[in-house]
C-alpha atoms as a PDB file:
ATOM      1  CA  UNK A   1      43.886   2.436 -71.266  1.00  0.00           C
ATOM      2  CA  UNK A   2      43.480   0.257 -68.385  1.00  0.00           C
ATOM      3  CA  UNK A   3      40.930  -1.680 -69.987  1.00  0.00           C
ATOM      4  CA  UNK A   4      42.823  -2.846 -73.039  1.00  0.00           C
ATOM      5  CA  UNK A   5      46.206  -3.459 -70.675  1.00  0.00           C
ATOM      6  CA  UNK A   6      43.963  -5.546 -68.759  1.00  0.00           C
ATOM      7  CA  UNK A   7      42.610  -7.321 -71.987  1.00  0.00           C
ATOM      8  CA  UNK A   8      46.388  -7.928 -73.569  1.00  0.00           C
ATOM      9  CA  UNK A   9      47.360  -9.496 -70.486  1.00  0.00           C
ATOM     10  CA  UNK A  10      44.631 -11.606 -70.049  1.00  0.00           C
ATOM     11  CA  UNK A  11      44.876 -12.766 -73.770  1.00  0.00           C
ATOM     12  CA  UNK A  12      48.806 -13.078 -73.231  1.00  0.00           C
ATOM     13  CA  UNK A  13      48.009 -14.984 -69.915  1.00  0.00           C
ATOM     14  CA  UNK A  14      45.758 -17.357 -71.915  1.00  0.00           C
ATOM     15  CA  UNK A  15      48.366 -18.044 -74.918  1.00  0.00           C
ATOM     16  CA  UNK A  16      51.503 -18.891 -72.371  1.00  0.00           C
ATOM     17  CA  UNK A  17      49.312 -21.417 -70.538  1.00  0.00           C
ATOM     18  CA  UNK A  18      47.731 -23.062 -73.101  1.00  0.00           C
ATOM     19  CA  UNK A  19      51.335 -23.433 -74.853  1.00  0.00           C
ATOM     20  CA  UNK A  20      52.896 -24.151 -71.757  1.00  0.00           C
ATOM     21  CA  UNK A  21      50.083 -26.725 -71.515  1.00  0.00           C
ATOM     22  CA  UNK A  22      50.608 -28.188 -74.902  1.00  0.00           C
ATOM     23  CA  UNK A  23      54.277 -28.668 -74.438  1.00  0.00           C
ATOM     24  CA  UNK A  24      54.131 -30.211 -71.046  1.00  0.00           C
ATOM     25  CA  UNK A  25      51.076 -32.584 -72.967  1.00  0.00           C
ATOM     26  CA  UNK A  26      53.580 -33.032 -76.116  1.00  0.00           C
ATOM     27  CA  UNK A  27      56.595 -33.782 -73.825  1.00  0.00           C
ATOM     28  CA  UNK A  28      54.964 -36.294 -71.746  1.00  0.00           C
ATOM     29  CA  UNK A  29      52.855 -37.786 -74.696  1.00  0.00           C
ATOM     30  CA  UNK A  30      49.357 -37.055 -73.662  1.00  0.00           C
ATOM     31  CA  UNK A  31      48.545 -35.717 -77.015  1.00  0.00           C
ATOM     32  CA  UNK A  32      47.034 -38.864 -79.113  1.00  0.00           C
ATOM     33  CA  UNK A  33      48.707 -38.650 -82.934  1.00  0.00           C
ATOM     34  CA  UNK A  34      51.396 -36.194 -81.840  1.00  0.00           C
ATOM     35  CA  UNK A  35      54.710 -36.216 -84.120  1.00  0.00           C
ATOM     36  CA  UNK A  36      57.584 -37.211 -82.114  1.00  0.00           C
ATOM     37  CA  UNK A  37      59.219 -34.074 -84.019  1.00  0.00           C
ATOM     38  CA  UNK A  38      57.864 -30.866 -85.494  1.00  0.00           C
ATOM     39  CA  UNK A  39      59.552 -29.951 -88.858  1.00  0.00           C
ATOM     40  CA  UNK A  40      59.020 -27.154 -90.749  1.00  0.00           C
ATOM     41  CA  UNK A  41      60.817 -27.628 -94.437  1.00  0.00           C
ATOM     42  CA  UNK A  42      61.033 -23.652 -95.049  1.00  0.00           C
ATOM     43  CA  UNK A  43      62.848 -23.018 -91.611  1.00  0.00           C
ATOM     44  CA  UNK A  44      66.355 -24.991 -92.324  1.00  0.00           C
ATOM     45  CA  UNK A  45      66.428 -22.830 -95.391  1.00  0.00           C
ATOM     46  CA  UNK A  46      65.782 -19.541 -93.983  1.00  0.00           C
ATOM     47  CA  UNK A  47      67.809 -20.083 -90.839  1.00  0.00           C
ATOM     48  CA  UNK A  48      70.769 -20.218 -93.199  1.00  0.00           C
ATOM     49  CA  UNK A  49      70.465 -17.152 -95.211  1.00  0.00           C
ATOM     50  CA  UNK A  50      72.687 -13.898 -94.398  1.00  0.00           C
ATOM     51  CA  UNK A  51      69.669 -12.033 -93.334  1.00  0.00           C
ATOM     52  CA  UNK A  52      68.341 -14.529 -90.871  1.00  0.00           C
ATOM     53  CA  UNK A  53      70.299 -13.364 -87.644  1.00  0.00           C
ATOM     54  CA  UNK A  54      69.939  -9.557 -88.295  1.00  0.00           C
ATOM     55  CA  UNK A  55      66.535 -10.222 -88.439  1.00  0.00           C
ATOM     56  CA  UNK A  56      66.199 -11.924 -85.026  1.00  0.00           C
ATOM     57  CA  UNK A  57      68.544  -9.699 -83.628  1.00  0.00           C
ATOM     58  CA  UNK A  58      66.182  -6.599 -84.567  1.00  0.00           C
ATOM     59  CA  UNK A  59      63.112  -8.334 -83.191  1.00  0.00           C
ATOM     60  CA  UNK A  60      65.257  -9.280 -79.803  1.00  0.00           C
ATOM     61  CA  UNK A  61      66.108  -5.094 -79.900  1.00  0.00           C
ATOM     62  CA  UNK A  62      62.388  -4.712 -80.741  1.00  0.00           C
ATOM     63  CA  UNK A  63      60.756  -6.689 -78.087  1.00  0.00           C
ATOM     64  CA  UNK A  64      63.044  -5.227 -74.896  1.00  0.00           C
ATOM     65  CA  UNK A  65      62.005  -1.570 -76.496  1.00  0.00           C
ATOM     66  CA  UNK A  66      58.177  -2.773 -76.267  1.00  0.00           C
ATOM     67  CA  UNK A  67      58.795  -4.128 -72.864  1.00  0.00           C
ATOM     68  CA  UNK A  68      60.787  -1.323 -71.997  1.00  0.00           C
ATOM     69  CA  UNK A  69      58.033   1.561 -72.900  1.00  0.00           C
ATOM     70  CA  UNK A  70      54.856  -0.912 -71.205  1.00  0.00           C
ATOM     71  CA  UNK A  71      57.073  -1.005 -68.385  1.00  0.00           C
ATOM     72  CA  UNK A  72      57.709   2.866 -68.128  1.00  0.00           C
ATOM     73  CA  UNK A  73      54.384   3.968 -69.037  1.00  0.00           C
ATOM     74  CA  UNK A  74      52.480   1.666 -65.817  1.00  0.00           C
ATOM     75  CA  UNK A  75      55.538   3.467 -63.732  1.00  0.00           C
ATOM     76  CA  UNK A  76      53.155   4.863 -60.361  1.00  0.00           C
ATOM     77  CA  UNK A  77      53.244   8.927 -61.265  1.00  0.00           C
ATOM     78  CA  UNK A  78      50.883   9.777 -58.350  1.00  0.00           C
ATOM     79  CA  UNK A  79      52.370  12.953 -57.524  1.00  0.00           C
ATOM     80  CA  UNK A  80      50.363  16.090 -58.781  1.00  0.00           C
ATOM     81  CA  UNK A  81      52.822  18.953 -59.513  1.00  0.00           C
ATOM     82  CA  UNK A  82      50.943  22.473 -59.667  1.00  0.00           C
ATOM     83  CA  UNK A  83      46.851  22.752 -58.340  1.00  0.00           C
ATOM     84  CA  UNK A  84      44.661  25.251 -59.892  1.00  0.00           C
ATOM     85  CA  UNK A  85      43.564  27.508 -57.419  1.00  0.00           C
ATOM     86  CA  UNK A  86      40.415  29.877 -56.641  1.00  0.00           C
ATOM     87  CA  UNK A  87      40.573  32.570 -58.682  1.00  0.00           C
ATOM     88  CA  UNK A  88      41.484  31.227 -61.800  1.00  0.00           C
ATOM     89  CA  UNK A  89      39.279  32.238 -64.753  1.00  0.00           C
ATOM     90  CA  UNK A  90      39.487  33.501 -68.407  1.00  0.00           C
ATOM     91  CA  UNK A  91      41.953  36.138 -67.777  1.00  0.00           C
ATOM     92  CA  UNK A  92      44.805  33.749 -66.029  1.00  0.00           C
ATOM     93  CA  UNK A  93      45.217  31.179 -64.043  1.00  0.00           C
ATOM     94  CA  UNK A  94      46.846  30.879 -60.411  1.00  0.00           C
ATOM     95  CA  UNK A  95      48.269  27.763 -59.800  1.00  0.00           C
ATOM     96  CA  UNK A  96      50.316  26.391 -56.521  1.00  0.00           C
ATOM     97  CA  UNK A  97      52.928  23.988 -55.810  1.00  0.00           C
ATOM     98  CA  UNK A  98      50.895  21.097 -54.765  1.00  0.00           C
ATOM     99  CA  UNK A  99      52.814  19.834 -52.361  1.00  0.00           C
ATOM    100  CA  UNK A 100      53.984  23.015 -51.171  1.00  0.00           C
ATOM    101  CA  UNK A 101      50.843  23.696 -50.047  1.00  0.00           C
ATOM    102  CA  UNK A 102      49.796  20.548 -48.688  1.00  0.00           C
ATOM    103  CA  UNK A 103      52.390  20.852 -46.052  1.00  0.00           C
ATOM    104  CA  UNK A 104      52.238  24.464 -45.475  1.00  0.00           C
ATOM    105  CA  UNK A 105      48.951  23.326 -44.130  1.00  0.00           C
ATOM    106  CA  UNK A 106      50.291  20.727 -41.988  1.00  0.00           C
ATOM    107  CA  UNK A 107      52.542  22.413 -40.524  1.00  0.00           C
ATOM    108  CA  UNK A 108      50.256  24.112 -37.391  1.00  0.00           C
ATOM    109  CA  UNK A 109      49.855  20.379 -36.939  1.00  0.00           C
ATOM    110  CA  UNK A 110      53.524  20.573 -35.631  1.00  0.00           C
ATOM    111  CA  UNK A 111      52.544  23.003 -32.715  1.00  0.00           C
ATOM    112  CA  UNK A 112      50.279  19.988 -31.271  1.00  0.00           C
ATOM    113  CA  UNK A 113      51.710  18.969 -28.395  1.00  0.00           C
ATOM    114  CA  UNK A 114      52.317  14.703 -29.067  1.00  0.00           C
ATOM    115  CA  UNK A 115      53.019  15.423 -32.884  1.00  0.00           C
ATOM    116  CA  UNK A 116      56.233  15.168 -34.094  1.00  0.00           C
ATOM    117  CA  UNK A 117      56.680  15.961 -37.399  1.00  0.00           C
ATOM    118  CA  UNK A 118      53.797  16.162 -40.247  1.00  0.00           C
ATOM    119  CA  UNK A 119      54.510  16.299 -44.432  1.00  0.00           C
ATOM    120  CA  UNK A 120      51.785  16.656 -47.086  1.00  0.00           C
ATOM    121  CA  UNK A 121      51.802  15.541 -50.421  1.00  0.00           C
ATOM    122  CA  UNK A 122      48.745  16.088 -53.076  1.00  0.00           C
ATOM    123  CA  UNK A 123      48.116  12.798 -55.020  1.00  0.00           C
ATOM    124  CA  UNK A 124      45.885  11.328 -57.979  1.00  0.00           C
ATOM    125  CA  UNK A 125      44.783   8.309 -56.296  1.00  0.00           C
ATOM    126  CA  UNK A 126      42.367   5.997 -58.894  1.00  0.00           C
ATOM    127  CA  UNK A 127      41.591   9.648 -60.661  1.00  0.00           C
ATOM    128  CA  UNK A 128      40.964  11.542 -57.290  1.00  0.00           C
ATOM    129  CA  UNK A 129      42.374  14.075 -56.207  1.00  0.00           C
ATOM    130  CA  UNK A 130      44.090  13.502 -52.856  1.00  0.00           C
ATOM    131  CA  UNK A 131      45.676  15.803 -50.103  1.00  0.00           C
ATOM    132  CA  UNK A 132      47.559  13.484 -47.782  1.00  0.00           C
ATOM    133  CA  UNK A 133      48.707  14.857 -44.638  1.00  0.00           C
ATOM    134  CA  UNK A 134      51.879  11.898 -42.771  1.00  0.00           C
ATOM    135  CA  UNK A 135      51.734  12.905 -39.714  1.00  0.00           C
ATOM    136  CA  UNK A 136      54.530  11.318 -36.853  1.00  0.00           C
ATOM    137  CA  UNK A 137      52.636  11.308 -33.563  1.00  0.00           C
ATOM    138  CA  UNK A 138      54.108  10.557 -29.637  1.00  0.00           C
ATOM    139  CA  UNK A 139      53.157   7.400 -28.360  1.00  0.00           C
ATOM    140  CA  UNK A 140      51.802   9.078 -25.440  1.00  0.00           C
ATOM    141  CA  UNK A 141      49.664  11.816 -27.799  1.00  0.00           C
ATOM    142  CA  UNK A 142      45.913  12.702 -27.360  1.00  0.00           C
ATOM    143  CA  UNK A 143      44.567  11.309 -30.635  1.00  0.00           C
ATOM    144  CA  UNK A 144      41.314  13.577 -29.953  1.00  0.00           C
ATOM    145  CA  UNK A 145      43.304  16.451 -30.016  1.00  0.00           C
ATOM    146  CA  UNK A 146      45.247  15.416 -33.432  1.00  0.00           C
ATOM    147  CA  UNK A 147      42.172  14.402 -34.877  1.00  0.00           C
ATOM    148  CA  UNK A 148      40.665  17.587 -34.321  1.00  0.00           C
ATOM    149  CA  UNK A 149      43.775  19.730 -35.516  1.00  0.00           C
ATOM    150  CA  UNK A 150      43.931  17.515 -38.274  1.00  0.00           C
ATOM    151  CA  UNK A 151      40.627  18.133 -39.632  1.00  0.00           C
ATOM    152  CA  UNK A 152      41.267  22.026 -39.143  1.00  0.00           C
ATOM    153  CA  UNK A 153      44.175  21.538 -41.285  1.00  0.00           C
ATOM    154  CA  UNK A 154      42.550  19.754 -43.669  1.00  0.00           C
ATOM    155  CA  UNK A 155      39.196  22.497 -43.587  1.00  0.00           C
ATOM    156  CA  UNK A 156      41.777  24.912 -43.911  1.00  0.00           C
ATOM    157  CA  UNK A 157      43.701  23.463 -46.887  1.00  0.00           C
ATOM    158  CA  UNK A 158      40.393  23.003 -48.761  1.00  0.00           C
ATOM    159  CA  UNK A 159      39.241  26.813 -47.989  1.00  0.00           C
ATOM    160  CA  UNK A 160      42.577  28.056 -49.354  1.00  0.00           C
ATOM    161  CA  UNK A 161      42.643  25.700 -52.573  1.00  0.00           C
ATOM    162  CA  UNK A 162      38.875  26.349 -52.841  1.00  0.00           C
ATOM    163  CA  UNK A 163      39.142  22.764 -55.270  1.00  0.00           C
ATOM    164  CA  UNK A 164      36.039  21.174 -54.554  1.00  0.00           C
ATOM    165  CA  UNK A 165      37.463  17.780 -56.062  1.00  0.00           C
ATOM    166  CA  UNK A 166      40.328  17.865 -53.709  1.00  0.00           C
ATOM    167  CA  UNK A 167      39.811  14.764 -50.816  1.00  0.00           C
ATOM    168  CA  UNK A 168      41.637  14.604 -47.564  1.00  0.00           C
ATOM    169  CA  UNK A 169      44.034  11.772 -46.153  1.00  0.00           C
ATOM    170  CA  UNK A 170      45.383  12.008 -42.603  1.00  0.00           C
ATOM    171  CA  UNK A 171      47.696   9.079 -41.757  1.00  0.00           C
ATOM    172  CA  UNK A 172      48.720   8.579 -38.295  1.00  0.00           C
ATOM    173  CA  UNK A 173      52.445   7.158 -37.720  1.00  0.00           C
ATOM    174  CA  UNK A 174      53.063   5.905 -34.074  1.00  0.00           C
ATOM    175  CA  UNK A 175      57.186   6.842 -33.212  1.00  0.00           C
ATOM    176  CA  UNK A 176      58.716   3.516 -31.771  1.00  0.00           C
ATOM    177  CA  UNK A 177      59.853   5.857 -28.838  1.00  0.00           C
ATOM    178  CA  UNK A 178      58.486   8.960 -27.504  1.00  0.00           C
ATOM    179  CA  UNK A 179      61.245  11.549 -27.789  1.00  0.00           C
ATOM    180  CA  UNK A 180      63.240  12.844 -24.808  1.00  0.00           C
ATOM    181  CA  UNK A 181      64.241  16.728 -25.029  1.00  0.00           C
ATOM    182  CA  UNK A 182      67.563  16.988 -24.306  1.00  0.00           C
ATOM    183  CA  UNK A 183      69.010  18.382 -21.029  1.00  0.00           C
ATOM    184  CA  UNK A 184      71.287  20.994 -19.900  1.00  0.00           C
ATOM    185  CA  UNK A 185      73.327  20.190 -16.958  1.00  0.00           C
END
């Protein structure tokens, strides 16, 4: 799919330059032998007949709906809704909320003194499968102690998935302040 998007652009890309070219060339008379003006004896006639502007209407209608569906079908969808889980087989599957369970494991992440707040989210990045753990850290946190919960997290997320295709993602977010617990006077 990507492949032949990539090859109708390119070929598009190509077309609108060399007739952008070729008008600039034509307007500015670099083109040796070029008619001052293009006439075509059939269009005067067909521009006139009843059916001429329901026709150009429709293919108006018709290219916005092709534009329309390209542009929804190359909408990012990089959210992954349900995981198959261990213990699938023949008989059934099991399946999880991906995301669900991305920050379920997270969350012990929260008990870490310096972190903040931590959300997980299971993506298909470039056809991977991709656990990413956001996690808001302190200014002031211990980023060996985060790294090292983090990769628990992430060993732990893996174990329970048991989804040997799923990849990890930890991404750090510094707060702009550290946060102040409030106080009772």
């Amino acid at each position: 799919m990507i492949a032949l998007d990539r090859l109708a652009a390119f070929v598009l890309g190509v077309a609108l330059i060399a007739a952008g070219a070729a008008a600039l060339g034509w307007r500015f008379d670099l083109i040796p032998d070029a008619p001052a003006r293009l006439r075509f004896s059939w269009l005067p006639d067909t521009t006139q007949t009843a059916w001429w502007p329901w026709a150009t209407g429709a293919a108006g209608v018709l290219l916005v709906l092709i534009g329309l569906i390209w542009l929804i079908r190359h909408l990012r969808r990089r959210g992954v809704g349900r995981l198959q889980v261990v213990g699938s087989d023949h008989t059934g599957r099991l399946t999880a909320d991906a995301n669900a369970t991305a920050t379920a494991a997270g969350h012990p992440l929260t008990q870490i003194a310096g972190v903040r707040s931590c959300a997980g989210r299971v993506v298909s990045d470039r056809g991977q499968l991709v656990a990413e753990l956001n996690l808001t850290i302190e200014p002031t946190a211990d980023l060996a102690t985060v790294q090292a919960a983090a990769e628990q997290a992430s060993h732990d997320l893996h174990r329970i998935v048991g989804r040997d295709d799923l990849h990890h993602r930890v991404q750090l977010h510094v707060a702009r302040h550290e946060e102040t617990s409030a106080r009772v006077q």
